[in-house]
PDB file of N, CA and C in Angstrom:
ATOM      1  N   UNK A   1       0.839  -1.171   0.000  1.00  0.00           N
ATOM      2  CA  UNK A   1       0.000   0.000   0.000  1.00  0.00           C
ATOM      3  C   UNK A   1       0.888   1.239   0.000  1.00  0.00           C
ATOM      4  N   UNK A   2       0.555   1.966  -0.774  1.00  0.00           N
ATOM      5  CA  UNK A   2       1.691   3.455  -1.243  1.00  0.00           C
ATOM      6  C   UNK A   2       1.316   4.359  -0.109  1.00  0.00           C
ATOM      7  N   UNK A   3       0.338   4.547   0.441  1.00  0.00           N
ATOM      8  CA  UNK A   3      -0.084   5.479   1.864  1.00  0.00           C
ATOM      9  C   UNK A   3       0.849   5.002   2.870  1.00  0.00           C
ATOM     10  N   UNK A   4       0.443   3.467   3.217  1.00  0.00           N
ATOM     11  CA  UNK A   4       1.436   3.306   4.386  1.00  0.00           C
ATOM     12  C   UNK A   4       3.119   3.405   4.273  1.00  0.00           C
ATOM     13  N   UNK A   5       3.347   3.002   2.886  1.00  0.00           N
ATOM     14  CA  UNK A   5       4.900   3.352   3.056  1.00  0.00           C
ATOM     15  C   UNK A   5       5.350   4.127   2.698  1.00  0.00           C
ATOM     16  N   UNK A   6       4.621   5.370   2.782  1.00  0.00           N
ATOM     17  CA  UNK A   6       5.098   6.484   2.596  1.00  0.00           C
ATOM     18  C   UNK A   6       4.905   7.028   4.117  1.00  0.00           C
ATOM     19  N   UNK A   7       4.265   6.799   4.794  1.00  0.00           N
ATOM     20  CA  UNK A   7       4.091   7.267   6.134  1.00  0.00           C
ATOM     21  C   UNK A   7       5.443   6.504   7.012  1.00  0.00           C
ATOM     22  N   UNK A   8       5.566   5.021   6.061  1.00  0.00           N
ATOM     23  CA  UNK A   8       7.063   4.280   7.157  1.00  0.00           C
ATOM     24  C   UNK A   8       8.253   5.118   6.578  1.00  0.00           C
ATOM     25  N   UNK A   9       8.266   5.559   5.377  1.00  0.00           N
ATOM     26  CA  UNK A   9       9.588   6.661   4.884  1.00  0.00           C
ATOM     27  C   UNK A   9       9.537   7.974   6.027  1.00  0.00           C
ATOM     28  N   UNK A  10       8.719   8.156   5.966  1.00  0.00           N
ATOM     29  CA  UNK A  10       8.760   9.286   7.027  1.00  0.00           C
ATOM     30  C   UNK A  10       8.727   9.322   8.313  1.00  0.00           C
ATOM     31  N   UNK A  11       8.372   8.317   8.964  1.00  0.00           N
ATOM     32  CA  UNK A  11       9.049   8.189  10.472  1.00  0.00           C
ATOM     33  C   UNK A  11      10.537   7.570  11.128  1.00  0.00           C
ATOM     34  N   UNK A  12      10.651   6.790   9.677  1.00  0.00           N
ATOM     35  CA  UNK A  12      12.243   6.383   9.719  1.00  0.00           C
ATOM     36  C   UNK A  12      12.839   8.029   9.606  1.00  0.00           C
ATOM     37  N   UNK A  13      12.878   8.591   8.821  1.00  0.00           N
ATOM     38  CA  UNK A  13      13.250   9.590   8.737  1.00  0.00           C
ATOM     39  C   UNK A  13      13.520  10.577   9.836  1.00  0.00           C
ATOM     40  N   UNK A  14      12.691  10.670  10.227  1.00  0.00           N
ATOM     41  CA  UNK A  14      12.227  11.554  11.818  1.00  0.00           C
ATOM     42  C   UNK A  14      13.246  10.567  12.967  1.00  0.00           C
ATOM     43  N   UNK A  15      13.233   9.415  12.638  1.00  0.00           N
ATOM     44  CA  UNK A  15      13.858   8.458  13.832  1.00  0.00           C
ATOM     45  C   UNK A  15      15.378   8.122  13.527  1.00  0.00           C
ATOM     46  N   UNK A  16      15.826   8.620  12.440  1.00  0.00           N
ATOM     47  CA  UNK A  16      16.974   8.156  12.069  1.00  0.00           C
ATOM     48  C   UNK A  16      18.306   8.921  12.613  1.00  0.00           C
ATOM     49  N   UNK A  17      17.891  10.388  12.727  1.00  0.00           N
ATOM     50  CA  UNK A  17      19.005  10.615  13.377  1.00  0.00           C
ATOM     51  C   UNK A  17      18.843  10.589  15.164  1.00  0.00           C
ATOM     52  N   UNK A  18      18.065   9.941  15.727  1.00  0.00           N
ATOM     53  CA  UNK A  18      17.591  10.202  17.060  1.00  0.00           C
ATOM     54  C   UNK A  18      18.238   8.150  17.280  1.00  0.00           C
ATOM     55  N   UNK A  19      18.722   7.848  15.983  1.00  0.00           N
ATOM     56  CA  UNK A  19      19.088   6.376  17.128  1.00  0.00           C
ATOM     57  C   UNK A  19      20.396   5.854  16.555  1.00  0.00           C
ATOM     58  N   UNK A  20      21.044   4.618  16.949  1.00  0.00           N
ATOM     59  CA  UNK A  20      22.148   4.677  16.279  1.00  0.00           C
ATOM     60  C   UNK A  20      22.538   3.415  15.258  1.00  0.00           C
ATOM     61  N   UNK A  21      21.231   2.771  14.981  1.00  0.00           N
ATOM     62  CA  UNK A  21      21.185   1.846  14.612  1.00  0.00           C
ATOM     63  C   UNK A  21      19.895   2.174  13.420  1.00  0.00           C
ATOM     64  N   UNK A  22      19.178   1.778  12.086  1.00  0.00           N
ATOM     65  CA  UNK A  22      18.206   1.602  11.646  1.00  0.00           C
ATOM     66  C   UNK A  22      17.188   1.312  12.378  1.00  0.00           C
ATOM     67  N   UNK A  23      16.150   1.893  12.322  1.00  0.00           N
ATOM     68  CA  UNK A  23      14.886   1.934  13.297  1.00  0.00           C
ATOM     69  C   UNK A  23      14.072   0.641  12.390  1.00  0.00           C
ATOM     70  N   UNK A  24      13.627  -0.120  13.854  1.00  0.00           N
ATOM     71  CA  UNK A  24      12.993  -2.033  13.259  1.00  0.00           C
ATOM     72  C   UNK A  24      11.380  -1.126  13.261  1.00  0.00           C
ATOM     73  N   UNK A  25      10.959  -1.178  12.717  1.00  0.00           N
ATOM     74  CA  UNK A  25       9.331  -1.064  13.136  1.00  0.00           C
ATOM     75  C   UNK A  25       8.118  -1.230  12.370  1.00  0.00           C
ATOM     76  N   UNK A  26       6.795  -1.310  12.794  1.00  0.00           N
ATOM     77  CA  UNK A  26       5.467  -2.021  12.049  1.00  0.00           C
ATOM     78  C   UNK A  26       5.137  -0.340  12.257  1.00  0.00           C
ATOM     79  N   UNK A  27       4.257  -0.482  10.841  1.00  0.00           N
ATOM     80  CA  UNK A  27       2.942   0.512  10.830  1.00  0.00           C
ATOM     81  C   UNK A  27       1.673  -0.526  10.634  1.00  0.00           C
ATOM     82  N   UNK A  28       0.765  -0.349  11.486  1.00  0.00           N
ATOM     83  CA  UNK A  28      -0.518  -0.842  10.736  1.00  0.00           C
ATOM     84  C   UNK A  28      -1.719   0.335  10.850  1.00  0.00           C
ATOM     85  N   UNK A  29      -1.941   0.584   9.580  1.00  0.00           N
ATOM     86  CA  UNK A  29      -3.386   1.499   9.108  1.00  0.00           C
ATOM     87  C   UNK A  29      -4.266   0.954   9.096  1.00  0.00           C
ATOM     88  N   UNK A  30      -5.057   1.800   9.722  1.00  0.00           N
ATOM     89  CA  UNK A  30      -6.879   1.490  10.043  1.00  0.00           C
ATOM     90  C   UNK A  30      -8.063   2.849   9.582  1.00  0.00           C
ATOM     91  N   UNK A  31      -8.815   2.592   9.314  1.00  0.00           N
ATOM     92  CA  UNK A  31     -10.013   3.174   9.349  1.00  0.00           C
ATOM     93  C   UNK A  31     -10.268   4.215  10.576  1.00  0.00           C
ATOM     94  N   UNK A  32      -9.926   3.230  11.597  1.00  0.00           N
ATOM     95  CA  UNK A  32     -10.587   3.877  13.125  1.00  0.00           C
ATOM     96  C   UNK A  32      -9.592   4.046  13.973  1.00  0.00           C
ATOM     97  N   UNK A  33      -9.188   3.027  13.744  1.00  0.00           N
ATOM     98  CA  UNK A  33      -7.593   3.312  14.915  1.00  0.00           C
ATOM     99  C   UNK A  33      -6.347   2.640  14.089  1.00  0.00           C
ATOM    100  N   UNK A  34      -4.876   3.285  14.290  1.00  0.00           N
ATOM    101  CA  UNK A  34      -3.468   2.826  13.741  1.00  0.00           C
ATOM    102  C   UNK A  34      -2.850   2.756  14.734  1.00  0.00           C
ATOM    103  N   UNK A  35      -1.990   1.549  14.539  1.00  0.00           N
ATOM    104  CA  UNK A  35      -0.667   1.345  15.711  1.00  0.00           C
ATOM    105  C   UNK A  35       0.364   1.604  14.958  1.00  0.00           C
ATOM    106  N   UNK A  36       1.598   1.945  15.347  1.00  0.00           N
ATOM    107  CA  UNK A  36       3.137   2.132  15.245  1.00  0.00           C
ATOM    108  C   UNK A  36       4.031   1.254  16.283  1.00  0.00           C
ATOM    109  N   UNK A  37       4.618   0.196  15.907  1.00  0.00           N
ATOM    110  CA  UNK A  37       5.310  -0.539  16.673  1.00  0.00           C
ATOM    111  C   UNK A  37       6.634  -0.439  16.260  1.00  0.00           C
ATOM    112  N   UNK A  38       7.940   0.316  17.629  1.00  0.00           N
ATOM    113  CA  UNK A  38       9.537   0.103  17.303  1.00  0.00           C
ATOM    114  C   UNK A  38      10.356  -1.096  18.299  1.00  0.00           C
ATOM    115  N   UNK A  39      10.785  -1.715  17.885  1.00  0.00           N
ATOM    116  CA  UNK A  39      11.389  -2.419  18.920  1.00  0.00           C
ATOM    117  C   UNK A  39      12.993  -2.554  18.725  1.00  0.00           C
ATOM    118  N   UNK A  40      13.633  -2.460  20.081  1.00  0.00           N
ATOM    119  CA  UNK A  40      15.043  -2.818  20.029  1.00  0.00           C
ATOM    120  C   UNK A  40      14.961  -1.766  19.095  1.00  0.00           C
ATOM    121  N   UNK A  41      14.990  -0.130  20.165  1.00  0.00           N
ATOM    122  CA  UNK A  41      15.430   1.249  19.950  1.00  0.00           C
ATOM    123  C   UNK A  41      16.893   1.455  20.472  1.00  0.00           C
ATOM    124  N   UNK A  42      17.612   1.913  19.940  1.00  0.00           N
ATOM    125  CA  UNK A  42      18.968   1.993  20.736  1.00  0.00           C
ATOM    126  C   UNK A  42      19.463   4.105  20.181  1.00  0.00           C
ATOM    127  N   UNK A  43      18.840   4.582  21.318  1.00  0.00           N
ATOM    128  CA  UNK A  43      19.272   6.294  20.873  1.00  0.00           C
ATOM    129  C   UNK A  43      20.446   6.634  21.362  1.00  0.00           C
ATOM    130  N   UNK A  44      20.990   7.142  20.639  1.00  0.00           N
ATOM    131  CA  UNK A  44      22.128   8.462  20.782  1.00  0.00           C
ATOM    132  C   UNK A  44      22.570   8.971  21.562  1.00  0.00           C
ATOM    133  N   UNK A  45      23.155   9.006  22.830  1.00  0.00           N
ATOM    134  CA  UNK A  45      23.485   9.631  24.505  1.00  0.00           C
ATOM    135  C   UNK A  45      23.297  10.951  23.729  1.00  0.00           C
ATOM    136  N   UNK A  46      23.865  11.296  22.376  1.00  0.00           N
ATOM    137  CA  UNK A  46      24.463  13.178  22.470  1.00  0.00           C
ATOM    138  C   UNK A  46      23.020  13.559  22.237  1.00  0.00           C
ATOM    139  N   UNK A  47      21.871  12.810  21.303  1.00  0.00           N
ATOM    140  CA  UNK A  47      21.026  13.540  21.301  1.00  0.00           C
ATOM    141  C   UNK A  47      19.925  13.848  22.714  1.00  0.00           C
ATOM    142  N   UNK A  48      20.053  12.681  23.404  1.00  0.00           N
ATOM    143  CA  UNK A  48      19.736  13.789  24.899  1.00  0.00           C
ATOM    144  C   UNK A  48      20.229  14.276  25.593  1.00  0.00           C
ATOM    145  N   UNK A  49      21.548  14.198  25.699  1.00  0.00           N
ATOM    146  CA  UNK A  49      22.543  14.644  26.809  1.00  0.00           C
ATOM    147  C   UNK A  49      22.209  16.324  25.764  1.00  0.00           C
ATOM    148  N   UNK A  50      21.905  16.930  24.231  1.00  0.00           N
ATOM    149  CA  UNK A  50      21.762  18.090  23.935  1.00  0.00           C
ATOM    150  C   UNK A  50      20.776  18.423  24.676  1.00  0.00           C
ATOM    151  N   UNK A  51      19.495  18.204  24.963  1.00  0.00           N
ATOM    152  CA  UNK A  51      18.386  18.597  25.660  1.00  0.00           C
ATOM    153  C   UNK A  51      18.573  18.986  27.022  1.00  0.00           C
ATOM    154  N   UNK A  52      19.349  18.244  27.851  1.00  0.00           N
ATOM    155  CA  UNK A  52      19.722  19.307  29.174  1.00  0.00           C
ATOM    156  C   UNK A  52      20.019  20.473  29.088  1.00  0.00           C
ATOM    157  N   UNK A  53      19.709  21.453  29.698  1.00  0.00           N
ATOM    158  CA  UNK A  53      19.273  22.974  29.897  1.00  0.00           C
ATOM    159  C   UNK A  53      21.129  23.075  29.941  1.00  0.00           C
ATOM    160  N   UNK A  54      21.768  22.917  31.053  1.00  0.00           N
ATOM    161  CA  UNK A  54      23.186  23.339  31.525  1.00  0.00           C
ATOM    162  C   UNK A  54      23.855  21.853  31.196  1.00  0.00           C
ATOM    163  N   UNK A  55      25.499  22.500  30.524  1.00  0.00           N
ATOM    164  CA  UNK A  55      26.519  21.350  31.003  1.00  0.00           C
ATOM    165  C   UNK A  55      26.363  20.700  32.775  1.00  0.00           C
ATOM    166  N   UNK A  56      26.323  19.784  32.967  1.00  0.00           N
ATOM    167  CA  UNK A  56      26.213  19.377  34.322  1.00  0.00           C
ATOM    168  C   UNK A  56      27.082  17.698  34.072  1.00  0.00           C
ATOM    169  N   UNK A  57      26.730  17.368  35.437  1.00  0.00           N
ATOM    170  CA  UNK A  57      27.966  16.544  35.919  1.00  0.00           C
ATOM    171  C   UNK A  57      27.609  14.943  35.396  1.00  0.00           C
ATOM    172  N   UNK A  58      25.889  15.213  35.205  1.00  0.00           N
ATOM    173  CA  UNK A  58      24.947  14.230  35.111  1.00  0.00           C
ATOM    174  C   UNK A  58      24.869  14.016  32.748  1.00  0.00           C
ATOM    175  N   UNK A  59      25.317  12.721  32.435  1.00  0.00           N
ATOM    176  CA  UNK A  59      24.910  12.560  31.012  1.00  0.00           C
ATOM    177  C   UNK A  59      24.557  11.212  30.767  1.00  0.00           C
ATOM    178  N   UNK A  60      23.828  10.738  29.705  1.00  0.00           N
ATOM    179  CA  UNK A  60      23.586   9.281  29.243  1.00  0.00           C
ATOM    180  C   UNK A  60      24.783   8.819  28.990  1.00  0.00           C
ATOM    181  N   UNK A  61      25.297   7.630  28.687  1.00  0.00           N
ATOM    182  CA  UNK A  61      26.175   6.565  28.363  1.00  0.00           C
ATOM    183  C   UNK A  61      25.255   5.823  27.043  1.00  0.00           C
ATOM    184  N   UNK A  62      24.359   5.389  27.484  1.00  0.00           N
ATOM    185  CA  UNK A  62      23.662   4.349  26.638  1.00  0.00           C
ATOM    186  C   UNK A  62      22.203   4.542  26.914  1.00  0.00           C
ATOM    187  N   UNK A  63      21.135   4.369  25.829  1.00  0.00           N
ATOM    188  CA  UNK A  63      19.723   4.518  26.069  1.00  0.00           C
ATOM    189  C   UNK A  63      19.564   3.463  24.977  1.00  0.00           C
ATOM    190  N   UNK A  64      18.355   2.678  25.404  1.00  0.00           N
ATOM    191  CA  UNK A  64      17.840   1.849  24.696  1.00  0.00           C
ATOM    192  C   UNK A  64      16.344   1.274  25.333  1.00  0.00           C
ATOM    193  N   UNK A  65      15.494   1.052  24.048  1.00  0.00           N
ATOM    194  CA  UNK A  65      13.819   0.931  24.580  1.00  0.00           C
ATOM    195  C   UNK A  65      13.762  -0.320  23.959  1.00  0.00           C
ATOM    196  N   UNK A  66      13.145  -1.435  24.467  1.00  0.00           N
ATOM    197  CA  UNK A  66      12.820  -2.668  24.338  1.00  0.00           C
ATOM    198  C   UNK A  66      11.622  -2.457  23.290  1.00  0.00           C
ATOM    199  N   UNK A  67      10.542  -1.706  23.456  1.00  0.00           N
ATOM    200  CA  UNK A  67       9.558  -1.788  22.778  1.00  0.00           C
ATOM    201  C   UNK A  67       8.358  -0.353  23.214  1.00  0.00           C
ATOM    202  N   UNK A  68       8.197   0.574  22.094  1.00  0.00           N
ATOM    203  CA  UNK A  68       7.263   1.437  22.038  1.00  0.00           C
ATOM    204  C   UNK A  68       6.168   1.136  20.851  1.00  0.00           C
ATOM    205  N   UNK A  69       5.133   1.174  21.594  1.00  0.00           N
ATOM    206  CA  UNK A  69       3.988   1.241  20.683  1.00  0.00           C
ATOM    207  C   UNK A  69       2.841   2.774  20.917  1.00  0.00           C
ATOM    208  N   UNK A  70       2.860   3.013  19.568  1.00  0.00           N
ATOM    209  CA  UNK A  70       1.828   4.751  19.166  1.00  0.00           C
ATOM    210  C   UNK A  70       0.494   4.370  18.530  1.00  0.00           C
ATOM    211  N   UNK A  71      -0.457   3.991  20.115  1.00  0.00           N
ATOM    212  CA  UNK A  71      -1.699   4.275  19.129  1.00  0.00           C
ATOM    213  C   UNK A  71      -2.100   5.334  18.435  1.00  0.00           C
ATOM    214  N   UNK A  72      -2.638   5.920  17.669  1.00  0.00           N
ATOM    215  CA  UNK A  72      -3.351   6.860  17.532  1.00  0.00           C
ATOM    216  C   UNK A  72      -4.942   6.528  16.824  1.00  0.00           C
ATOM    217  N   UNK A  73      -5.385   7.534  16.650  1.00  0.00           N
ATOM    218  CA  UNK A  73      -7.027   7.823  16.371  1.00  0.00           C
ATOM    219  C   UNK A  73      -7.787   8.347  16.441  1.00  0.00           C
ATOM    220  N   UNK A  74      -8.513   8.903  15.213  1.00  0.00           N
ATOM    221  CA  UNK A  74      -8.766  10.373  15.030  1.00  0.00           C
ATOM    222  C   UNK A  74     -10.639  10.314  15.326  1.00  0.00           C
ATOM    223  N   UNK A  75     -10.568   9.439  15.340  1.00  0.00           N
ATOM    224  CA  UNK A  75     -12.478   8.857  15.824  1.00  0.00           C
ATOM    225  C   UNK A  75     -12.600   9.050  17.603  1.00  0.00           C
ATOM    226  N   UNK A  76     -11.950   8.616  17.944  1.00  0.00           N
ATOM    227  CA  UNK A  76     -11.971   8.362  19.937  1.00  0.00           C
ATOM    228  C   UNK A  76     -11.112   8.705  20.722  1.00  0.00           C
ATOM    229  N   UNK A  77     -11.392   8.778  21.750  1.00  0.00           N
ATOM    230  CA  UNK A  77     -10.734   9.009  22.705  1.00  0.00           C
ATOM    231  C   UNK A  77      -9.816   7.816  23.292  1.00  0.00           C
ATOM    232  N   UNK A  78      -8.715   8.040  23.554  1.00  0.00           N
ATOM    233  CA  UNK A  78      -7.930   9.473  23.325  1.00  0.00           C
ATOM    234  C   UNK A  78      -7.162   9.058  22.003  1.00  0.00           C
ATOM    235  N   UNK A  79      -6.854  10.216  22.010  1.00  0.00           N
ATOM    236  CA  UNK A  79      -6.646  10.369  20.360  1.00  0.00           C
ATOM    237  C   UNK A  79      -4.926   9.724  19.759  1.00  0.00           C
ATOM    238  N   UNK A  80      -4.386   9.727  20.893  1.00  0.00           N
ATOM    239  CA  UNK A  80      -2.827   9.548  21.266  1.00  0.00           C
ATOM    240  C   UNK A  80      -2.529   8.859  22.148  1.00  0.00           C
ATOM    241  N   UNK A  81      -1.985   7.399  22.474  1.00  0.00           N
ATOM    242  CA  UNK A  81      -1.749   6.651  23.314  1.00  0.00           C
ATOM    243  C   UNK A  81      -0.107   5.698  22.891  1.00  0.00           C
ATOM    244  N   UNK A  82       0.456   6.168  24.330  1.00  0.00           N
ATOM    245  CA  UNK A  82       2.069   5.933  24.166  1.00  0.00           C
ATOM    246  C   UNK A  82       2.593   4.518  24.969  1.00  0.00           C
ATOM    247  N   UNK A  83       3.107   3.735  24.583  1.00  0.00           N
ATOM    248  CA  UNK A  83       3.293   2.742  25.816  1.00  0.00           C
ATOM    249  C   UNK A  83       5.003   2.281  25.017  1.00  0.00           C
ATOM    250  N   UNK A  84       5.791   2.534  26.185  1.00  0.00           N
ATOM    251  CA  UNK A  84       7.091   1.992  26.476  1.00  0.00           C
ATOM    252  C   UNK A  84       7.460   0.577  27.560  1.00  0.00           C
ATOM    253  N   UNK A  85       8.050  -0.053  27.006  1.00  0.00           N
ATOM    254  CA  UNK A  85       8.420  -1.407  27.667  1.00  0.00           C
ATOM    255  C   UNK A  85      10.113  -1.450  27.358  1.00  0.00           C
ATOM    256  N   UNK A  86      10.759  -1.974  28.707  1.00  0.00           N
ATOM    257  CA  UNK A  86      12.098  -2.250  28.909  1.00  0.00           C
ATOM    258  C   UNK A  86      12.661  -1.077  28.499  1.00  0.00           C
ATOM    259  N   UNK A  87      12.479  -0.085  29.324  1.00  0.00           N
ATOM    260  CA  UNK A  87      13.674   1.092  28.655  1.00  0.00           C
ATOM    261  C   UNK A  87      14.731   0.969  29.715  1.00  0.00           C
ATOM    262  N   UNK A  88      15.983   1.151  29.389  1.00  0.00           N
ATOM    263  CA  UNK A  88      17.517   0.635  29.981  1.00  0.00           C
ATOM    264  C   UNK A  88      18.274   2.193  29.714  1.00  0.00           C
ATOM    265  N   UNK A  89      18.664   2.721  30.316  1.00  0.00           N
ATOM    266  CA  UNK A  89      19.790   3.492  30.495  1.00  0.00           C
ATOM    267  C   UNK A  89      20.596   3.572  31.869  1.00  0.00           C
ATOM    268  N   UNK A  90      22.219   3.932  31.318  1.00  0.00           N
ATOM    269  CA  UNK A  90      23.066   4.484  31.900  1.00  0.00           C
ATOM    270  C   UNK A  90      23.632   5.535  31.725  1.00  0.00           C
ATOM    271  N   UNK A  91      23.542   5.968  33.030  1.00  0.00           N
ATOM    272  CA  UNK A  91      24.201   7.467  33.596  1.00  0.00           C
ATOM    273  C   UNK A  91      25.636   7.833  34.106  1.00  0.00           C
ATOM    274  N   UNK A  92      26.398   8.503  33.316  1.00  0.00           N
ATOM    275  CA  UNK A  92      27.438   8.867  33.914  1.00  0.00           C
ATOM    276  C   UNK A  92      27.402  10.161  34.698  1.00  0.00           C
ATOM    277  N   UNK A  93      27.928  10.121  35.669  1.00  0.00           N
ATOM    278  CA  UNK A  93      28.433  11.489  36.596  1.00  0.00           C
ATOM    279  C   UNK A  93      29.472  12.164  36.508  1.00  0.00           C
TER     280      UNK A  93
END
């Protein structure tokens, strides 16, 4: 289907520089409701260690998410539903 993989070109996209590996993941399109499934995420320490406000003493080493799934759906409530499983990081001081 040319809709959905054009929607998977574009979240790889969005996800590609945020990890350090090729992003694994399902789209499935619906009528009423769509899921987005990534698994075995492995992100970037620099791209959050940029998001802290001040240099500080505190940075990532390693981040990695076992499994996020993005409901969404533009019919019901709620419209946006996020669920993370096995997220793993280390912190250096």
């Amino acid at each position: 289907m040319f809709l959905r993989e054009a929607i998977r070109a574009r979240v790889a996209s969005f996800l590609r520089p945020l990890t350090e590996e090729e992003p694994r993941f399902e789209l499935e399109l619906g009528l009423l409701r769509s899921r987005a499934t990534a698994r075995d995420l492995f992100l970037k320490p620099s791209s959050l260690n940029s998001l802290l406000d001040e240099p500080s003493a505190l940075c990532f080493e390693s981040i990695r998410i076992g499994e996020v799934v993005v409901y969404f759906s533009l019919w019901s409530s709620p419209l946006l539903k996020i669920e993370a499983r096995g997220i793993r990081f280390d912190l250096k001081f």
